[in-house]
Protein backbone atom coordinates (compact mmCIF):
# COMPACT_ATOMS: atom_id res chain seq x y z
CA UNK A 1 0.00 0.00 0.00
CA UNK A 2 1.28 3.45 -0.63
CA UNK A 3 1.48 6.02 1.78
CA UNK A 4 1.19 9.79 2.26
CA UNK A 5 4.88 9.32 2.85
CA UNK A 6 6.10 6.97 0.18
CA UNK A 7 4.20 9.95 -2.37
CA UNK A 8 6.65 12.61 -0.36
CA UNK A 9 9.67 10.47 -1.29
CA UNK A 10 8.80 10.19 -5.30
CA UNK A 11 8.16 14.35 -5.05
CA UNK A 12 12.03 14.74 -2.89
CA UNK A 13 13.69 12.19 -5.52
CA UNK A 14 12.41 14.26 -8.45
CA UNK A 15 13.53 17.57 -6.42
CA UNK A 16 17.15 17.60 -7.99
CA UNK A 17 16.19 16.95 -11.64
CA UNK A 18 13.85 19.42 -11.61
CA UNK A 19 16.57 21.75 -10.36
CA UNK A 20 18.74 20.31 -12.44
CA UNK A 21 17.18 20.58 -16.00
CA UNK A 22 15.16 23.79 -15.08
CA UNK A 23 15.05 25.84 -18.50
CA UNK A 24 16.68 22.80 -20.41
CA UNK A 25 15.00 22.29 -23.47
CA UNK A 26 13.95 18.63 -23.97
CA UNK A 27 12.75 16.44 -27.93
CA UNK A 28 10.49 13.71 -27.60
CA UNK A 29 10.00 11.64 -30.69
CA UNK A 30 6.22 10.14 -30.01
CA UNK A 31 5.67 6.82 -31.93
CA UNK A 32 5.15 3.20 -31.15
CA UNK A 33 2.57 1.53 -29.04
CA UNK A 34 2.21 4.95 -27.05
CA UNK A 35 0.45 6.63 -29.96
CA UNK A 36 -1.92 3.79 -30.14
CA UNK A 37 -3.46 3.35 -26.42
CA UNK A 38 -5.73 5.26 -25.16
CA UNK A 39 -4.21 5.44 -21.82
CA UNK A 40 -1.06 5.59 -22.83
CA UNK A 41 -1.87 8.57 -25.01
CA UNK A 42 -3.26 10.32 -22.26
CA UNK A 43 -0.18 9.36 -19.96
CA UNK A 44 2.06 10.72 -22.83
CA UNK A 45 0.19 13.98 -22.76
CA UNK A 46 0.27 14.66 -19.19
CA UNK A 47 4.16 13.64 -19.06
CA UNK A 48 4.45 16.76 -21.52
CA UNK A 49 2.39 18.97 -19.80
CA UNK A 50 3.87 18.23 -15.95
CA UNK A 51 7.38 18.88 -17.91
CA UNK A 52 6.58 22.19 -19.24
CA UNK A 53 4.96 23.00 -15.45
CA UNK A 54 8.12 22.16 -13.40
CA UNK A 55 10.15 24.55 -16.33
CA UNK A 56 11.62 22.00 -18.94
CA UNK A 57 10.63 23.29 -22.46
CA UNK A 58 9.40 19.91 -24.52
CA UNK A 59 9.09 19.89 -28.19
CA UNK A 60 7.39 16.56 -29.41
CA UNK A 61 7.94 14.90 -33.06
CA UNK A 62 5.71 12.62 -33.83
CA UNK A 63 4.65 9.09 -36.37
CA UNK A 64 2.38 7.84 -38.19
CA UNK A 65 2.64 4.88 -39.78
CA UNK A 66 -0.27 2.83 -38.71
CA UNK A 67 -2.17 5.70 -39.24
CA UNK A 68 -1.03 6.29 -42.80
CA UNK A 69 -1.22 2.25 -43.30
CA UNK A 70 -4.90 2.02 -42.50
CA UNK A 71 -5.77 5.37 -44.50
CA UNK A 72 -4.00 3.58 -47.64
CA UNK A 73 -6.24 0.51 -46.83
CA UNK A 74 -9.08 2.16 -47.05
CA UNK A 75 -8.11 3.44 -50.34
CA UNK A 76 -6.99 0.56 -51.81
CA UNK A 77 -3.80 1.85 -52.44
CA UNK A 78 -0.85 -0.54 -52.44
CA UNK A 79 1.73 0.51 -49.63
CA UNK A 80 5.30 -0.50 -50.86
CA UNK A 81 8.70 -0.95 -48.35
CA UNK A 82 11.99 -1.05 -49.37
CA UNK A 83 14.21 -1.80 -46.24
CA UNK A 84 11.13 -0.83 -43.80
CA UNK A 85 10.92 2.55 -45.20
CA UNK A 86 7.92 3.30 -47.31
CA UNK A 87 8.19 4.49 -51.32
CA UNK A 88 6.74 7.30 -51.26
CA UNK A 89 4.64 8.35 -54.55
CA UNK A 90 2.80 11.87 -55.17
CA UNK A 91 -0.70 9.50 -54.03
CA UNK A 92 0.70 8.44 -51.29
CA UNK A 93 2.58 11.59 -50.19
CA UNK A 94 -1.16 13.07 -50.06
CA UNK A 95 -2.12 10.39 -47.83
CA UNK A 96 1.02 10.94 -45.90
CA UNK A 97 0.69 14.74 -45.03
CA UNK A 98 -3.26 14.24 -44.76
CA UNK A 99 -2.96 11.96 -41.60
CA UNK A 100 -0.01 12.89 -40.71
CA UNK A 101 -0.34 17.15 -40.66
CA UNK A 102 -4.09 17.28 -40.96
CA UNK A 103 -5.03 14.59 -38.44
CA UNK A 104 -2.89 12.79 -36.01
CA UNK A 105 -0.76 16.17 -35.56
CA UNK A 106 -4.04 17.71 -34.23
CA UNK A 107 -5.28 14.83 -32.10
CA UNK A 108 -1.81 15.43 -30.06
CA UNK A 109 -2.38 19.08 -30.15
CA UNK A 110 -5.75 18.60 -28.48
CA UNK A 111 -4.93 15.59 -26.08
CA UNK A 112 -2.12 18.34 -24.47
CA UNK A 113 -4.88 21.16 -24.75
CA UNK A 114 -8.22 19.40 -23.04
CA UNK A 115 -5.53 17.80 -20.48
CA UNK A 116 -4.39 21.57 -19.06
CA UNK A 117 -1.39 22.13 -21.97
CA UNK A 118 -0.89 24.88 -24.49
CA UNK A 119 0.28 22.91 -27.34
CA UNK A 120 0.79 24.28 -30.84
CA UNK A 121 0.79 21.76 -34.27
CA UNK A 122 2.84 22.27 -37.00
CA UNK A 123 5.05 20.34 -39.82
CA UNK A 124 8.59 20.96 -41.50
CA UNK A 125 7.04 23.02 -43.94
CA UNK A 126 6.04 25.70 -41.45
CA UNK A 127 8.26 28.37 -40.90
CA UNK A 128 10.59 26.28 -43.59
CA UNK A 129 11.48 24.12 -40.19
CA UNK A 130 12.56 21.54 -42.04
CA UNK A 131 14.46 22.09 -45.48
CA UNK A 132 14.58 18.32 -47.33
CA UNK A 133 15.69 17.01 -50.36
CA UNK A 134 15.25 13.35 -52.62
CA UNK A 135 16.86 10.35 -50.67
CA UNK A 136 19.19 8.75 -53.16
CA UNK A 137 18.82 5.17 -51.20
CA UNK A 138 21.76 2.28 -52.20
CA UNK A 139 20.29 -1.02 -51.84
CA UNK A 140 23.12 -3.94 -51.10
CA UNK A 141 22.95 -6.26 -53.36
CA UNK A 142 25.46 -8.91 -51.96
CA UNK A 143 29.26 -8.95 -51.71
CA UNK A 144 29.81 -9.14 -54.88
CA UNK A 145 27.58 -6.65 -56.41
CA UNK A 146 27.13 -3.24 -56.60
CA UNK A 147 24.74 -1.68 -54.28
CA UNK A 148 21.73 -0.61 -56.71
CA UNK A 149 20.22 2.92 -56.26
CA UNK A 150 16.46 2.50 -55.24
CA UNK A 151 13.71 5.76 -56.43
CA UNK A 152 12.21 6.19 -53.31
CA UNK A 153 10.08 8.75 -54.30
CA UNK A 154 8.93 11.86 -51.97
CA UNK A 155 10.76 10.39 -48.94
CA UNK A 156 13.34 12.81 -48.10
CA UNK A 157 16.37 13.76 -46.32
CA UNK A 158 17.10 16.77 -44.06
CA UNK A 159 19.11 18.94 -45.69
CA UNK A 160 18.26 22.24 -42.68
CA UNK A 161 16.65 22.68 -39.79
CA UNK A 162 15.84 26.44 -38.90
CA UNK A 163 14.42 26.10 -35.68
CA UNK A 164 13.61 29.91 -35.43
CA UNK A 165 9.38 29.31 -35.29
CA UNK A 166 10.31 26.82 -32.20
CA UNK A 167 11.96 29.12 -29.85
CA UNK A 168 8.95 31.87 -30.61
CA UNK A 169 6.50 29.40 -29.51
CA UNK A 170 8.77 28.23 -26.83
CA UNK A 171 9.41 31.83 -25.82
CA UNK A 172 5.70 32.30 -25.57
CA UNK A 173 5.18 29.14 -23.62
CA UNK A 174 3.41 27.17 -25.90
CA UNK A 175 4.76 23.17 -26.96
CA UNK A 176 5.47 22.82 -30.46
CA UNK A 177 3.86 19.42 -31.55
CA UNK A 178 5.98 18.64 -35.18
CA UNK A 179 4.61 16.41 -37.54
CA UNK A 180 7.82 15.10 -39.66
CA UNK A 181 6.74 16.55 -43.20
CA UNK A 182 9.43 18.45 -44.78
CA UNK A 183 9.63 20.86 -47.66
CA UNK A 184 11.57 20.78 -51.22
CA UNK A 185 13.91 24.25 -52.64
CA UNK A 186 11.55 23.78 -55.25
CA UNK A 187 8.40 23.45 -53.42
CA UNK A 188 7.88 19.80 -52.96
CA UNK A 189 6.72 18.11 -49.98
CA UNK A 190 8.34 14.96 -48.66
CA UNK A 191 8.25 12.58 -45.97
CA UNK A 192 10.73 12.30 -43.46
CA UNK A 193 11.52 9.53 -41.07
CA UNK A 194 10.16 11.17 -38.02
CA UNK A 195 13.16 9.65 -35.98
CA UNK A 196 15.53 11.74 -38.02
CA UNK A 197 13.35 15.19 -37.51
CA UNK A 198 13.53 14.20 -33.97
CA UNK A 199 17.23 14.19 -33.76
CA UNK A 200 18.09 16.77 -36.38
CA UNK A 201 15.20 19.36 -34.27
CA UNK A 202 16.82 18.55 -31.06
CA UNK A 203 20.60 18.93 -32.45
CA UNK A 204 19.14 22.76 -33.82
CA UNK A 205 17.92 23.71 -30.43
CA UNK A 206 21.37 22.25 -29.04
CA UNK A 207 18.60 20.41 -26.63
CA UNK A 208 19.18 19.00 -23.27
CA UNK A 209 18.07 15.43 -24.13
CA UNK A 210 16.20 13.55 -26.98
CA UNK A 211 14.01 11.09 -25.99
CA UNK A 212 12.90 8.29 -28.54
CA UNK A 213 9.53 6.27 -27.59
CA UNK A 214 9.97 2.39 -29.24
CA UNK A 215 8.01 -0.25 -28.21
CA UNK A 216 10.97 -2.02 -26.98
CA UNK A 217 12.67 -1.81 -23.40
CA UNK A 218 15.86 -0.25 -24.81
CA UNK A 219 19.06 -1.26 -26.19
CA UNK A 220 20.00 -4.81 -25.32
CA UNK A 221 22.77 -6.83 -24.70
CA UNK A 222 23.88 -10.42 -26.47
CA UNK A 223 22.11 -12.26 -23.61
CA UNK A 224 18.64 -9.79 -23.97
CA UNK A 225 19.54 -7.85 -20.69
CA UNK A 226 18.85 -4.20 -21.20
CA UNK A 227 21.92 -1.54 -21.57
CA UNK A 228 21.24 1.01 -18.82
CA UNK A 229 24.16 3.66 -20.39
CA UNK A 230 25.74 3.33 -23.45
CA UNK A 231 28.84 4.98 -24.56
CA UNK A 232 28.94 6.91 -28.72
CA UNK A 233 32.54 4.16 -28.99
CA UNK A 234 30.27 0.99 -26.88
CA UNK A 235 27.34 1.94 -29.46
CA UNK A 236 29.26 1.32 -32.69
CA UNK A 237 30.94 -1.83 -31.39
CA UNK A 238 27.77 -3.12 -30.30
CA UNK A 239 26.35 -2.33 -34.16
CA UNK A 240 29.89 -4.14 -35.72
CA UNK A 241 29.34 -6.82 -33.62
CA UNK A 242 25.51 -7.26 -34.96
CA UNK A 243 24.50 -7.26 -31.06
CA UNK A 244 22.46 -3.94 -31.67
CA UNK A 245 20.95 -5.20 -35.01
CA UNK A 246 17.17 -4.52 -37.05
CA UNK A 247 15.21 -1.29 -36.76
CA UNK A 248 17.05 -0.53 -33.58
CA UNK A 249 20.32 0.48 -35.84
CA UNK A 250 18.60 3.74 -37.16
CA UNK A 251 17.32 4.46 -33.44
CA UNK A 252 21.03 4.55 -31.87
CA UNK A 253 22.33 6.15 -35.46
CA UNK A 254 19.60 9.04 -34.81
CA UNK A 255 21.40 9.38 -31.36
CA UNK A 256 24.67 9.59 -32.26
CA UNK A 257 24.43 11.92 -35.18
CA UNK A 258 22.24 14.22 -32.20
CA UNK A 259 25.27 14.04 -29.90
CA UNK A 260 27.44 14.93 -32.94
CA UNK A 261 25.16 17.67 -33.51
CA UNK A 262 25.53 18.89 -30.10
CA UNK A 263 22.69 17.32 -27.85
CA UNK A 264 23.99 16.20 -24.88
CA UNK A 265 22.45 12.94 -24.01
CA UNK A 266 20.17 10.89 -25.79
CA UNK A 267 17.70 7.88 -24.40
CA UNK A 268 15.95 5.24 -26.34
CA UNK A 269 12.98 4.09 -23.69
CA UNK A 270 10.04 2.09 -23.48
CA UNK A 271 6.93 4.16 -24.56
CA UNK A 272 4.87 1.00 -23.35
CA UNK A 273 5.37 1.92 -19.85
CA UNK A 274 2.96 4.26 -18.16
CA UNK A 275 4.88 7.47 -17.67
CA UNK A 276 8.44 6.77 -19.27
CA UNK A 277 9.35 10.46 -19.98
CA UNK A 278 8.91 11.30 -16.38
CA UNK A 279 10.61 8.09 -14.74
CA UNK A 280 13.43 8.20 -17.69
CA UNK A 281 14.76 12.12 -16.75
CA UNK A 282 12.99 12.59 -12.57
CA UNK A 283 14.69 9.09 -11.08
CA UNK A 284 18.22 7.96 -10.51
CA UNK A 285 17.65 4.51 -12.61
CA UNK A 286 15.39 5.62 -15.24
CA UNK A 287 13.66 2.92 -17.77
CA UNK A 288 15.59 2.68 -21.26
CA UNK A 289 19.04 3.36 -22.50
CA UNK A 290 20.69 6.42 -22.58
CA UNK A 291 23.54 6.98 -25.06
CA UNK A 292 26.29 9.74 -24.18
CA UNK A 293 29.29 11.14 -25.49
């Protein structure tokens, strides 16, 4: 049973990181599981709002794919995947920034707003946030043969971030909710992997910490044990080795390029677990990985 005392504790244990990252600016990449249940979503919401409160400044980047998935479903449009990441045609790119910008960007917006937030959507287009250019994707092909170069449509890469809109919302105390839809020099639109908007937004605002949600526990050892810290030099053995393998490779990737880029740590947790954000940066152990220079 918990007590009136046992709550005291959890408020003195958070004292010091409150103190500690008063001011600090912190990017959450939303995604996984934790965009999917109800509760969850609510949880997620709150953790955002009780950040901003105690004086962190949270900027969230969020997915989509499920979303987009069951959109293209319904529209009996054929989704194709190269390597996980979905080709991307002018179709599909409408489908992409419909859900994406038009509706699960606003359902965050309003989850922070009805729970007590001030929360503010926009996309990579806004305020040119996010400048982005064709992907020119190599596809192995085997030892022996040349990678071949895959059209991956409207999926693009980052080639700016001007993060100038975000610290004029953040300034005015609002949370900037990003969906990861970038724009072309020439006017096109593309989609982004929301991972890398995540890290290339929180390496702009030189952030505190970027968060990434999975719906895994972390990064794991040979034997399946979770890796508490992680070292940039332990990371990329751990990836030679084939240890850290699968779609976790672009999640420590993202963090490493974000420590390049001048963020200072970086944590892969488990968005399954009710209130990660706030027991990953408020308590000594935390619940993921976190990655450091």
């Amino acid at each position: 049973m918990i007590t009136q005392s046992d709550r005291a504790k959890v408020l003195i244990e958070a004292l010091p990181y409150i103190q500690r990252f008063n001011g600090a600016t912190i990017v959450v990449k939303y995604g996984g599981h934790a965009m999917v249940d109800e509760k969850l979503k609510r949880d997620f919401a709150l953790d955002i709002i009780l950040l901003k409160y105690v004086g962190l400044n949270p900027v969230v980047v969020h997915g989509g794919g499920p979303q987009i998935g069951e959109l293209l479903k319904r529209l009996s449009i054929e989704p194709v995947f190269v390597d996980g990441m979905r080709v991307t045609d002018p179709q599909t790119m409408d489908v992409v920034e419909m859900v994406l910008v038009g509706k699960v960007n606003k359902e965050i917006v309003t989850l922070i707003n009805t729970n007590g937030g001030r929360a503010v959507g926009l996309s990579g287009k806004d305020g040119q946030l996010v400048t982005a250019q064709r992907m020119k994707y190599l596809k192995s092909r085997g030892e022996d043969q040349p990678p071949e170069l895959i059209d991956m449509g409207l999926v693009g890469e980052i080639t700016a971030v001007d993060p100038t809109i975000l610290l004029k919302l953040m300034e005015d105390a609002f949370i900037p909710v990003i969906a990861p839809v970038g724009g072309g020099a020439e006017g096109e639109t593309f989609n982004i992997n929301a991972d890398l908007v995540a890290g290339a937004v929180a390496s702009a605002l030189r952030a505190r910490k970027l968060i990434l949600l999975t719906d895994t526990p972390g990064v794991l050892d040979q034997s399946g044990g979770l890796l508490s810290t992680l070292k940039e030099g332990e990371a990329r053995e751990l990836m030679g080795r084939g240890v850290i393998k699968g779609g976790m490779i672009p999640k420590v990737n993202c963090c490493l390029d974000a420590l390049k880029g001048g963020v200072r740590k970086t944590h892969i947790i488990d968005g399954r677990q009710e209130h990660a954000i706030l027991l990953e940066i408020f308590t000594k152990e935390g619940v993921g990985t976190e990655i450091v220079p």
